[in-house]
Protein backbone atom coordinates (compact mmCIF):
# COMPACT_ATOMS: atom_id res chain seq x y z
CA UNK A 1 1.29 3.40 -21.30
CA UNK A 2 1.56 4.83 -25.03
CA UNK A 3 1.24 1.62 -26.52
CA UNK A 4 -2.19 0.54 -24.65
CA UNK A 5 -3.77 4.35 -25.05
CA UNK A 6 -2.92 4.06 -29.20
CA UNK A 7 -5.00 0.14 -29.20
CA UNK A 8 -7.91 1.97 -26.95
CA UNK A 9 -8.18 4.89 -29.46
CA UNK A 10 -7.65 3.41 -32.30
CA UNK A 11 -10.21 0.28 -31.97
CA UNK A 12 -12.94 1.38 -29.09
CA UNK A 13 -15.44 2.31 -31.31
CA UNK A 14 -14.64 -0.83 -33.01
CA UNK A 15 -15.82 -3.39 -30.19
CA UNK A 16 -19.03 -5.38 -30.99
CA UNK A 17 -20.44 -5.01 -27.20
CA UNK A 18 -23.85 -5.91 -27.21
CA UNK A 19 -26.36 -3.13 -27.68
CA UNK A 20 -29.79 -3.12 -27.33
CA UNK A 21 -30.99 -4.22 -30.14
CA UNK A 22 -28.56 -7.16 -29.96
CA UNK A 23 -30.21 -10.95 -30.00
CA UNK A 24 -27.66 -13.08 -29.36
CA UNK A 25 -27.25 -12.13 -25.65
CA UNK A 26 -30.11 -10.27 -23.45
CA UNK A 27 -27.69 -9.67 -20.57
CA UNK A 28 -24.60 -7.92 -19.90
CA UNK A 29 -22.69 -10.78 -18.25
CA UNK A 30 -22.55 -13.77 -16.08
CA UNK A 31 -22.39 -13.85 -12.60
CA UNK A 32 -20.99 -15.69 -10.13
CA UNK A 33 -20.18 -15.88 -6.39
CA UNK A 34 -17.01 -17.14 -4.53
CA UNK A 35 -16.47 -19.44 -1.48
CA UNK A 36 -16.10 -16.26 0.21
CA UNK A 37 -18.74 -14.32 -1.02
CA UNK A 38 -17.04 -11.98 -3.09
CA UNK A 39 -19.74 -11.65 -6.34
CA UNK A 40 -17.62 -10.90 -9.42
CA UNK A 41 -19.52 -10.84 -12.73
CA UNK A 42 -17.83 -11.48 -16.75
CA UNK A 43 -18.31 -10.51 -19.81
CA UNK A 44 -16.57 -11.92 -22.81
CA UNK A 45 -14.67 -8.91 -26.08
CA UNK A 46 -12.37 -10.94 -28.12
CA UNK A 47 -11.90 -8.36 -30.38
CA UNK A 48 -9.04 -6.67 -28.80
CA UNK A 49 -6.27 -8.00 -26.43
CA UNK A 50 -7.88 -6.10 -23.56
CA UNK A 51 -8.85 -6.64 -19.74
CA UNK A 52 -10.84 -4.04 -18.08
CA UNK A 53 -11.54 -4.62 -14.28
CA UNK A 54 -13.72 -3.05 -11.58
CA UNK A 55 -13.92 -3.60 -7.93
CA UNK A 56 -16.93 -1.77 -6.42
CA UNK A 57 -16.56 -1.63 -2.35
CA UNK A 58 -19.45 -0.69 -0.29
CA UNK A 59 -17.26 1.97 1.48
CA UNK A 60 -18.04 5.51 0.90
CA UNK A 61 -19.11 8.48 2.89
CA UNK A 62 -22.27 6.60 4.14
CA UNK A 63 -20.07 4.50 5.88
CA UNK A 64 -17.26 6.83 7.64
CA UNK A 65 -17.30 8.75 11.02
CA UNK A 66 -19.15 11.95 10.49
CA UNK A 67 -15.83 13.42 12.63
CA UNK A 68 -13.26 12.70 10.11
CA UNK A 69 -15.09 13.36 7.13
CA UNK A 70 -13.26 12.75 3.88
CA UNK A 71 -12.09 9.22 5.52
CA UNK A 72 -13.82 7.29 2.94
CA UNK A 73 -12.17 8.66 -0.19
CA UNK A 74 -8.66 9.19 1.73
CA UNK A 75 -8.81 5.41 2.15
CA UNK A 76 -9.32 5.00 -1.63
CA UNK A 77 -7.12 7.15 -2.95
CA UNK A 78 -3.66 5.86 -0.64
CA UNK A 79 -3.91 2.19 -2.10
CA UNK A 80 -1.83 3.02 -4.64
CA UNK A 81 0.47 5.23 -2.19
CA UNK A 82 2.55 2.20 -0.89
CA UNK A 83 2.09 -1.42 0.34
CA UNK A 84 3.88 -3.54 2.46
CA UNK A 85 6.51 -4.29 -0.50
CA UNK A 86 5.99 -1.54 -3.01
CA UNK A 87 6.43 1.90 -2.88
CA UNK A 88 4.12 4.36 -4.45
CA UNK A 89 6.85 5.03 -6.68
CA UNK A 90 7.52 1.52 -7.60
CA UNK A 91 3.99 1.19 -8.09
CA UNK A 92 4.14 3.89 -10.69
CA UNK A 93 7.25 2.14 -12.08
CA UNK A 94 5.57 -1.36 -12.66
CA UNK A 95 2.35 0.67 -14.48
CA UNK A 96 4.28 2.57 -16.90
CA UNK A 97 6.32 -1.04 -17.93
CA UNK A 98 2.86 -2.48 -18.54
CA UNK A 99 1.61 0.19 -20.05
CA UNK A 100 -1.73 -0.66 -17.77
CA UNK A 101 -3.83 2.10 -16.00
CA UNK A 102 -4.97 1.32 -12.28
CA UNK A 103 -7.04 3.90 -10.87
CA UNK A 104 -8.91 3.89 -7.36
CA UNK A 105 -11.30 6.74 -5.75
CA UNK A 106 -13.93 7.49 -3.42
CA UNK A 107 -17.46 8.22 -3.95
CA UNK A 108 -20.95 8.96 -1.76
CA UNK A 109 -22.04 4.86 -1.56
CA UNK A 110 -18.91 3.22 -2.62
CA UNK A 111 -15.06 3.46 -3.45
CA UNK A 112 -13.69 1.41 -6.75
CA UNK A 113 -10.85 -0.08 -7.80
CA UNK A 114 -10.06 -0.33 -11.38
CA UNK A 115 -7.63 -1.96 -14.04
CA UNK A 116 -7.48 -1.87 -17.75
CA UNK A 117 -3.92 -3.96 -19.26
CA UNK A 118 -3.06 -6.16 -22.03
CA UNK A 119 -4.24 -9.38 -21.91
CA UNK A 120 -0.46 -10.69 -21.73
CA UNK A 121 0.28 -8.70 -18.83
CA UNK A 122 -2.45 -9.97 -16.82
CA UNK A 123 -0.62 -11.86 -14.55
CA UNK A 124 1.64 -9.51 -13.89
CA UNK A 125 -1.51 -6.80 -13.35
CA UNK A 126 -3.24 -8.86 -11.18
CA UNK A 127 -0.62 -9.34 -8.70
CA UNK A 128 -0.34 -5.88 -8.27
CA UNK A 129 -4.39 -5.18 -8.42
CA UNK A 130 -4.36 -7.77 -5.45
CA UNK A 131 -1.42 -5.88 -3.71
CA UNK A 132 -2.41 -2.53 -3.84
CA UNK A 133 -6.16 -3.85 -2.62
CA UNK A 134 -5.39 -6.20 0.25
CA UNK A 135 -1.35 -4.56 1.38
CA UNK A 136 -1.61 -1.06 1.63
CA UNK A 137 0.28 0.74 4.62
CA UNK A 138 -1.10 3.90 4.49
CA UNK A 139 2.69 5.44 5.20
CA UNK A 140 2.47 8.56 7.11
CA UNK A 141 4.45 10.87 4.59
CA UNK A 142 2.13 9.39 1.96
CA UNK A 143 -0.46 10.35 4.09
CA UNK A 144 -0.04 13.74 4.93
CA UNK A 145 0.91 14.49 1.15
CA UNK A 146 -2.51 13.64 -0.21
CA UNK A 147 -4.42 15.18 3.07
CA UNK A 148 -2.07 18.41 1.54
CA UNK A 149 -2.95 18.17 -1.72
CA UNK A 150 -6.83 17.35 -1.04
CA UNK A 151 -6.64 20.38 1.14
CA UNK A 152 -5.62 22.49 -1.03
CA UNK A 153 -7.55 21.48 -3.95
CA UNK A 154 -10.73 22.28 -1.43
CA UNK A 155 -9.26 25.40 -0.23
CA UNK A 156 -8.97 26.50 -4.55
CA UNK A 157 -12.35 25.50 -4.64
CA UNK A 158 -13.71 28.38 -2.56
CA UNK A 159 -12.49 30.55 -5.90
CA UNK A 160 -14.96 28.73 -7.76
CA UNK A 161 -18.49 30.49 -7.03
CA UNK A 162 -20.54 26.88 -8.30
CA UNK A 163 -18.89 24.90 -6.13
CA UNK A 164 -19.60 26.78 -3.21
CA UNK A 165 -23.14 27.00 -4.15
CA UNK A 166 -23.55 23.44 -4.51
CA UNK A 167 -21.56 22.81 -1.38
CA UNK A 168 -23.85 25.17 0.62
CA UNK A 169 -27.25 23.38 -0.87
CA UNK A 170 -26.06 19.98 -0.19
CA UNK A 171 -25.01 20.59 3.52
CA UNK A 172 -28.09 22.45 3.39
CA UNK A 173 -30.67 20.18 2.62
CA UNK A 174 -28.48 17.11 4.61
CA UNK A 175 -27.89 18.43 7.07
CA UNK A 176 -25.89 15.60 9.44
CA UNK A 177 -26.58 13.02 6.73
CA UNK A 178 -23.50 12.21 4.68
CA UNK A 179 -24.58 12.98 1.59
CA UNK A 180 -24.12 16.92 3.05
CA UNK A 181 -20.30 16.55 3.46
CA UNK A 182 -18.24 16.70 -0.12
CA UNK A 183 -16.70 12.90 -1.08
CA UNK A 184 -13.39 14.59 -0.59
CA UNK A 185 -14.16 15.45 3.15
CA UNK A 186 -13.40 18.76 4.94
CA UNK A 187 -10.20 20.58 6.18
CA UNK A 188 -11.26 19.52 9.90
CA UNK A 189 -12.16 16.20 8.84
CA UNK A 190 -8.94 15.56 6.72
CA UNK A 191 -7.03 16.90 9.62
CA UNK A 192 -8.78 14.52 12.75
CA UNK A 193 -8.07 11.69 10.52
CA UNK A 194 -5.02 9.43 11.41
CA UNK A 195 -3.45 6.46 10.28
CA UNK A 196 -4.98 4.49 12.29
CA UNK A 197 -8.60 5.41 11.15
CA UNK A 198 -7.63 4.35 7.44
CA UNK A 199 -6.34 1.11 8.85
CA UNK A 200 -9.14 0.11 10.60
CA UNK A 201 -11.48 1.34 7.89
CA UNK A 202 -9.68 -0.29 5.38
CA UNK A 203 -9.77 -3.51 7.87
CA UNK A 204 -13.52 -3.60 8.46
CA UNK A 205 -15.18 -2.39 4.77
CA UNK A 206 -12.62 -3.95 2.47
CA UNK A 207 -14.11 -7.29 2.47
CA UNK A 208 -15.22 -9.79 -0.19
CA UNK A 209 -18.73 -9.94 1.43
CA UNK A 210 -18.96 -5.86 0.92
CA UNK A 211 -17.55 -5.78 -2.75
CA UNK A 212 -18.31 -6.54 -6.56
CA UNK A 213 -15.41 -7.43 -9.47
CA UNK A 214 -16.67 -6.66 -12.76
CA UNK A 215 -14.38 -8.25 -15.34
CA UNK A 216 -14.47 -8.04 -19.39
CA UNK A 217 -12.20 -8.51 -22.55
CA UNK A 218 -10.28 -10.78 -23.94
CA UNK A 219 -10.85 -14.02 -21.86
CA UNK A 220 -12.77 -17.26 -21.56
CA UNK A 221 -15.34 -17.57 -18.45
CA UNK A 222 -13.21 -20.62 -17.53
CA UNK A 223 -10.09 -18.22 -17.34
CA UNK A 224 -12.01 -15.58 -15.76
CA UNK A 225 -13.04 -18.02 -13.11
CA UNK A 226 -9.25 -19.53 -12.72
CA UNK A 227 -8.16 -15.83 -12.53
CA UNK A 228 -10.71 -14.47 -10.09
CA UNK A 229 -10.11 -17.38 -7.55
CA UNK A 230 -6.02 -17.55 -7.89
CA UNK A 231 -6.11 -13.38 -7.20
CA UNK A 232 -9.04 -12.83 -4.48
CA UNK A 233 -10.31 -16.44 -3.49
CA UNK A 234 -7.98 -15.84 -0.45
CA UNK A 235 -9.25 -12.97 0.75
CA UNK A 236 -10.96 -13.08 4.16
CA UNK A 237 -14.89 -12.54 5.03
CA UNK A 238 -15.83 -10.66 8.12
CA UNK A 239 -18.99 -9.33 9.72
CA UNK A 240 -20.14 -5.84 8.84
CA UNK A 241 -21.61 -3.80 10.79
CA UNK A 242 -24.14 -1.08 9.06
CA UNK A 243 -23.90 2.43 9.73
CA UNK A 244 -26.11 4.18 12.05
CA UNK A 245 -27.40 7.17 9.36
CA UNK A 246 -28.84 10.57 10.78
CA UNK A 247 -32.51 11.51 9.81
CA UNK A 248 -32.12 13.36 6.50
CA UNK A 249 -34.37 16.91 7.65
CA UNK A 250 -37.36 17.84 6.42
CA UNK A 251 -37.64 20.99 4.06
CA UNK A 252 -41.35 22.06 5.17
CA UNK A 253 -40.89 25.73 3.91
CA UNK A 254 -39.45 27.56 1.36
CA UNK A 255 -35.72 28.39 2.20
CA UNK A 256 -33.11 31.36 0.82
CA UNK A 257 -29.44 31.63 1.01
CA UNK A 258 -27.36 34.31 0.10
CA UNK A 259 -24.22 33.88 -0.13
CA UNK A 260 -22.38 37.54 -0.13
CA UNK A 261 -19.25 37.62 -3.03
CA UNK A 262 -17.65 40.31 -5.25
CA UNK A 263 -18.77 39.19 -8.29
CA UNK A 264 -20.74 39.59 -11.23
CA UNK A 265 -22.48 36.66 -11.75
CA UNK A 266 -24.62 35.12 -9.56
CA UNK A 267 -24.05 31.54 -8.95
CA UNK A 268 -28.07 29.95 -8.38
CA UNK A 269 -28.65 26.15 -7.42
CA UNK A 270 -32.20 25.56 -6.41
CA UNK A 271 -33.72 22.63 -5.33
CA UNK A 272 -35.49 19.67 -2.78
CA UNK A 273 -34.81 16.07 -1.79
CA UNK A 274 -35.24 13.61 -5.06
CA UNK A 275 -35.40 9.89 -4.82
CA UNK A 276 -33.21 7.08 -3.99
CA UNK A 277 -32.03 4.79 -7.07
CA UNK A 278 -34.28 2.03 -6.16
CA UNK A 279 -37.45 4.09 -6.08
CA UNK A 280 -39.45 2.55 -9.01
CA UNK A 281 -40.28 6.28 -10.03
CA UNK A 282 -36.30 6.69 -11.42
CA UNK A 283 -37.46 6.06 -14.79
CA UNK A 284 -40.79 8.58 -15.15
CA UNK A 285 -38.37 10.92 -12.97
CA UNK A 286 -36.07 10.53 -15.53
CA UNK A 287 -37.82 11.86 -18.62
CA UNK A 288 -39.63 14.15 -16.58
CA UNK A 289 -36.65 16.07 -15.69
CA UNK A 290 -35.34 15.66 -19.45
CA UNK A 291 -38.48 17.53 -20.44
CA UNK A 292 -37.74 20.22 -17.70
CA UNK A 293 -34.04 21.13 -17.66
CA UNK A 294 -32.32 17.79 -18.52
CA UNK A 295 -32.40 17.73 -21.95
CA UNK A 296 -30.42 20.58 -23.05
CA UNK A 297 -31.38 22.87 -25.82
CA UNK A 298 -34.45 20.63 -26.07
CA UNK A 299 -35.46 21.49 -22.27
CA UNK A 300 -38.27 23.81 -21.02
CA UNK A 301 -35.90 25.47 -18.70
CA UNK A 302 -32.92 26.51 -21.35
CA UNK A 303 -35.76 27.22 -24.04
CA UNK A 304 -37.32 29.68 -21.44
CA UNK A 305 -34.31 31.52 -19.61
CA UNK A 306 -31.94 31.00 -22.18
CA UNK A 307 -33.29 31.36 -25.59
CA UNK A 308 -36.35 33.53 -25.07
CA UNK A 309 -35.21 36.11 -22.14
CA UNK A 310 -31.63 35.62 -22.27
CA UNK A 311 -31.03 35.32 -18.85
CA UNK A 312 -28.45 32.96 -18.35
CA UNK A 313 -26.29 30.98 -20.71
CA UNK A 314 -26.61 27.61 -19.13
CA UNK A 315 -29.51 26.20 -17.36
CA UNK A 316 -30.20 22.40 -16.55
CA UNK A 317 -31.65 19.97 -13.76
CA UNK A 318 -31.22 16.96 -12.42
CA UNK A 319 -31.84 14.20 -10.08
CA UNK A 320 -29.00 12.17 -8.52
CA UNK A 321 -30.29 9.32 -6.98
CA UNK A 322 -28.16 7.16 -4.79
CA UNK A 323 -28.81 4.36 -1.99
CA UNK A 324 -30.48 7.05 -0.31
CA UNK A 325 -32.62 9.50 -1.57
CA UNK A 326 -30.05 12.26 -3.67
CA UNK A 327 -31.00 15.68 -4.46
CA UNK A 328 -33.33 17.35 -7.05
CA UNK A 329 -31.42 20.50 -8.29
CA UNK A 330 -31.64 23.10 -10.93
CA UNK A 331 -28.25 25.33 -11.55
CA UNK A 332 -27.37 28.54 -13.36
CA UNK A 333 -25.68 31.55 -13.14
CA UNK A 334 -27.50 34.52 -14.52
CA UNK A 335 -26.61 38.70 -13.81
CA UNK A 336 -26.75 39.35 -9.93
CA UNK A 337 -29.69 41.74 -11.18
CA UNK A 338 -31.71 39.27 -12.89
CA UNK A 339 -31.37 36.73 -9.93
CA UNK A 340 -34.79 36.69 -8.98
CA UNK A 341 -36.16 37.20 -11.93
CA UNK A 342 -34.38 34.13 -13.28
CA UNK A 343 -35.37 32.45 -10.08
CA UNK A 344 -38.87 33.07 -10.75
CA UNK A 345 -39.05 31.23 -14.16
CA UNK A 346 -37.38 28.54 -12.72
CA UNK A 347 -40.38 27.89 -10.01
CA UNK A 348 -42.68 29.07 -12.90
CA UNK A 349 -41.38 26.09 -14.97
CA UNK A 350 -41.73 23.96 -12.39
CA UNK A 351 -45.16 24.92 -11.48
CA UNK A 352 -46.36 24.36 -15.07
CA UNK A 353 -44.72 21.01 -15.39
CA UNK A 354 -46.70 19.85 -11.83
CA UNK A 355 -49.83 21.55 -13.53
CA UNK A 356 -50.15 20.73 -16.76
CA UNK A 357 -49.97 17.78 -18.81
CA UNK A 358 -46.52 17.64 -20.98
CA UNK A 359 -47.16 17.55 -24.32
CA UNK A 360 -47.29 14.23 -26.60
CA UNK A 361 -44.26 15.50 -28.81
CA UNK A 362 -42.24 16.34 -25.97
CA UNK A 363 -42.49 13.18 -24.31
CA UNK A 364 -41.97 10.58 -27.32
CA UNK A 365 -38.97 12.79 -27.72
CA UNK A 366 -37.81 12.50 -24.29
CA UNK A 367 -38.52 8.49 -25.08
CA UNK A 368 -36.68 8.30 -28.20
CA UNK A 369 -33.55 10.45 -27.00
CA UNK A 370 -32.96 8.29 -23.32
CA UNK A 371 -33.57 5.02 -25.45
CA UNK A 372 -31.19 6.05 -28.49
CA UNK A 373 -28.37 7.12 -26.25
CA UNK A 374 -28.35 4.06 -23.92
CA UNK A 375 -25.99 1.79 -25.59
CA UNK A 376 -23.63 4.42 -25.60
CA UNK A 377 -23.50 3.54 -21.63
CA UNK A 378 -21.92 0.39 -22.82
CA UNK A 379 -19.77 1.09 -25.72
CA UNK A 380 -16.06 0.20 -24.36
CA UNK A 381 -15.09 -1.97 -22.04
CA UNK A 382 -14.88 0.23 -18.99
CA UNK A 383 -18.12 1.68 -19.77
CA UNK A 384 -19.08 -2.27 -19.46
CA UNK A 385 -17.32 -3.35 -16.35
CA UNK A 386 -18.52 -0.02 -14.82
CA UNK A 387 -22.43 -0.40 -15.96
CA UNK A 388 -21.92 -4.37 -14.62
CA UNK A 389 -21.56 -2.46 -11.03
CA UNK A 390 -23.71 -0.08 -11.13
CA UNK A 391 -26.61 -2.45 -11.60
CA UNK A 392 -25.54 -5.07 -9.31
CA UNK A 393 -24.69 -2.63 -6.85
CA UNK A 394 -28.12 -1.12 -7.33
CA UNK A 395 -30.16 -4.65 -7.98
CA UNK A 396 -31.10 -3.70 -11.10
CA UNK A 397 -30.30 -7.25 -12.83
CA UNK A 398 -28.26 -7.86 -15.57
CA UNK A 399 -30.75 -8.04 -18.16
CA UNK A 400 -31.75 -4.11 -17.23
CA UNK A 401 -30.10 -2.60 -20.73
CA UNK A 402 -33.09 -4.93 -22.55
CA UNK A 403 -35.65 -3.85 -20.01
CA UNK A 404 -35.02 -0.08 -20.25
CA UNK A 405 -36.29 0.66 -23.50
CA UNK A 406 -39.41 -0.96 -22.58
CA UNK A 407 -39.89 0.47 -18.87
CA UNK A 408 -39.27 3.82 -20.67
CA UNK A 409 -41.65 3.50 -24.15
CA UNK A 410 -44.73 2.80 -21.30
CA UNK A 411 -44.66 5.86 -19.31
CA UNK A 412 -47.94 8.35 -19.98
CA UNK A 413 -48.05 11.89 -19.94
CA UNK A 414 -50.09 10.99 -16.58
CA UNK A 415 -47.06 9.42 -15.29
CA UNK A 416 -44.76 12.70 -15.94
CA UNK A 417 -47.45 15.30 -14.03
CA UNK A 418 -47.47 12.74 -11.04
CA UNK A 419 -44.20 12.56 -10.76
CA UNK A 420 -43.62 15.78 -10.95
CA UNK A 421 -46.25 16.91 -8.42
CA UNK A 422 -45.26 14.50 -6.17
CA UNK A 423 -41.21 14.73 -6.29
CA UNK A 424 -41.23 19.15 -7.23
CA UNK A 425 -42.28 21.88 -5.08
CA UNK A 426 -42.76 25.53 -5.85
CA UNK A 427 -43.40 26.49 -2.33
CA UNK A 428 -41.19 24.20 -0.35
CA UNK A 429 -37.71 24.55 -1.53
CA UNK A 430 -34.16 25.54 -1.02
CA UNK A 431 -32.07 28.19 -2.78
CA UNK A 432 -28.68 29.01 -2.83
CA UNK A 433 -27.52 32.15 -4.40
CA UNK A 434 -23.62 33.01 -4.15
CA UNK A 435 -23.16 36.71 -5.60
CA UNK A 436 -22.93 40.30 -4.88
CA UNK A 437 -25.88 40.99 -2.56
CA UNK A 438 -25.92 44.89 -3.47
CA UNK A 439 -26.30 44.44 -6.43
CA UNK A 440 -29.03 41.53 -6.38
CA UNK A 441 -33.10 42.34 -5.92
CA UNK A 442 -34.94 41.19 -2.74
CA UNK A 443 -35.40 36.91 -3.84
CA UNK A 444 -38.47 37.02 -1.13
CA UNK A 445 -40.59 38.17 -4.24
CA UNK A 446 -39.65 34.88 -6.42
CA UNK A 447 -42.41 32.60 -6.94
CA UNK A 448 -43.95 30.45 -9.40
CA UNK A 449 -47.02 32.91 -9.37
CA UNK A 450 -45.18 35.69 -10.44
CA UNK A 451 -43.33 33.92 -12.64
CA UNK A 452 -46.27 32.20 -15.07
CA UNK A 453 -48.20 35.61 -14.88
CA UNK A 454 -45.15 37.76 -16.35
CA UNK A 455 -44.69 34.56 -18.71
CA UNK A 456 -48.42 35.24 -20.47
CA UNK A 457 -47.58 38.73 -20.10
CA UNK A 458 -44.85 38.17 -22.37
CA UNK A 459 -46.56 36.01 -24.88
CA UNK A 460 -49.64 38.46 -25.22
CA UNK A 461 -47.09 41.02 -26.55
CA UNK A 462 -45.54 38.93 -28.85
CA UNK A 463 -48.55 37.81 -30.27
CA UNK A 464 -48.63 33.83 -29.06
């Protein structure tokens, strides 16, 4: 392993991926599309003796029983826990000869697989990549070790006041959808789940016709090609069934939750339901959340409860759009007494954003930041194999790294206050608070009223 993590650190800044402003090639890779359906996509680095793979399976918690929650990543996570001729320790073994990493791991819409080696050892990778992918036994020892150690890992997280306030809002605002339950299931789920659940689910999603390979480094397309075919042009197609998907609820009112803990800080995520990653309003979503609590020190939200009341150190928000609609969601932990306080800047900055038009500086540099830092999203070559996926998973098309600065540079300051009205609400929302509830003012006051009026209060005295 020491002698592949000294090339990657040593030379990763040093690959000549294509960035934007690149002519020679407008799109990340080429794709292709086996006998058996299994779409695989390459993309040629010469520069270093390197092979990164990714195999993107349409097999995460949208697609396991709502009963045995956590099924999806469990599945994941035991290919490299034995198959039907390696241990998990040999498996171990055979990585630390080649000095490769092989990695696998669950996720809300799909699980991956991935491989980064020498370009000499591919062979030898490949055979176990294919192993791991197509063999695994799912032992029961291995089993009920990781089901411990996931466990326990959830159980730690109750310590961790965030995490249970972002648990809370998702299963929340979710409800029975699977985007509520965490990727790494639930101590009742992990527990109804047995081994044969993660056969069959590893029998009916783990398909060609349900999965992606993203390959790039140090090969010819002909011996990408030759390599794909020899490792996976075997593997069987089947018929896939969809999964029947609760209605997400609707959040027609504005909901509080307290959650009641001995501590001093209190925890705050606040929020609605965002927008799905194929909703053409991702991109003027995008800078209008940089402009509101994305963009760090540059953001309305830290500049306002950070900076000029002092309220909390941290403050950001987000969107995280999936195949389905993800959530909209602002965080931060603030003083229990200055929990509704902080709450009501929050709504007031949200309110002002819906309200008023953002101004011209703030949007070009919204613009200029999201442009600039793009081709860092490609700049190695798992960031490559992993951005190949993610917009062929989500149908973006190859060519979307050259399109983004361009979708991006057109958006209007009309765009942002639509966007925002239409995606924000100040009165129909859901809050989770995890803190000391004596010690924390009534949150039934908090609104983005209050909030604006105390903000001109504030600038009257200091003379703005």
């Amino acid at each position: 392993m020491t002698r592949l993590i000294s090339l990657v650190l040593v030379f990763t800044l040093l690959l000549p991926l294509p960035g934007l402003g690149a002519q020679e090639s407008r799109v990340l890779g080429v794709r292709e599309k086996l006998p058996n359906d299994l779409v695989w996509l390459y993309a040629e680095a010469t520069e270093l003796p390197l092979i990164s793979i990714q195999l993107l399976i349409k097999a995460g918690v949208l697609w396991e029983p709502p009963k045995k929650a956590g099924l999806a990543n469990l599945t994941a996570q035991l290919l490299l826990s034995g198959t039907k001729t390696r241990s998990a320790a040999q498996i171990a073994q055979e990585l630390d000869f080649l000095g490769a990493k092989l990695s696998a791991g669950g996720g809300d819409d799909y699980a991956t697989l991935s491989l980064t080696l020498l370009k000499k050892d591919l062979a030898r990778g490949l055979e176990l990549f294919k192993d791991v992918l197509l063999n695994p036994v799912f032992a029961a020892p291995e089993v009920q070790r990781k089901v411990a150690q996931i466990k326990a890992a959830l159980q730690s997280d109750e310590d961790e006041p965030g995490v249970v306030a972002s648990r809370k809002f998702a299963k929340e605002l979710y409800g029975p959808f699977p985007y509520g339950r965490p990727v790494r299931g639930t101590p009742e789920g992990l527990s109804a789940i047995t081994q044969k659940d993660l056969v069959e689910f590893h029998r009916q999603y783990y398909r060609p016709n349900n999965a992606i390979l993203c390959v790039a480094g140090d090969l010819s397309q002909q011996e990408a090609r030759q390599w794909v075919t020899q490792t996976l042009g075997s593997w069987p197609a089947a018929p896939l069934v969809a999964p029947k998907l609760p209605t997400i609820p609707p959040l027609n009112e504005r909901r509080v939750i307290v959650v009641n803990k001995d501590i001093t800080q209190a925890n705050i995520v606040l929020g609605n339901l965002g927008i799905a990653r194929g909703n053409p309003d991702f991109y003027a979503c995008q800078v209008m959340n940089y402009i509101l609590g994305g963009g760090g020190f540059a953001s309305r939200l830290l500049d306002n409860i950070r900076v000029n009341r002092g309220l909390a150190y941290s403050v950001g928000s987000g969107f995280s759009p999936e195949l389905e609609p993800g959530p909209f969601a602002v965080t931060l932990e603030t003083k229990n007494a200055s929990a509704a306080e902080a709450v009501a800047q929050v709504l007031a900055e949200i309110e002002r954003i819906r309200t008023e038009p953002v101004a011209a500086a703030e949007l070009e540099d919204a613009k200029s930041y999201l442009i600039g830092s793009f081709p860092r999203k490609m700049d190695s070559l798992a960031k490559r194999v992993s951005l190949m996926g993610y917009v062929e998973f989500y149908g973006l098309g190859l060519d979307y790294p050259w399109r983004y600065p361009g979708i991006i540079k057109e958006l209007t300051q009309a765009d942002i206050q639509r966007v925002a009205q239409q995606y924000l609400n100040p009165e129909k929302y859901l809050l989770v608070v995890v803190g000391n509830k004596s010690e924390m003012p009534s949150l039934s006051g908090a609104s983005p009223r209050r909030g604006t009026e105390e903000k001109q209060d504030a600038e009257k005295k200091s003379g703005n």
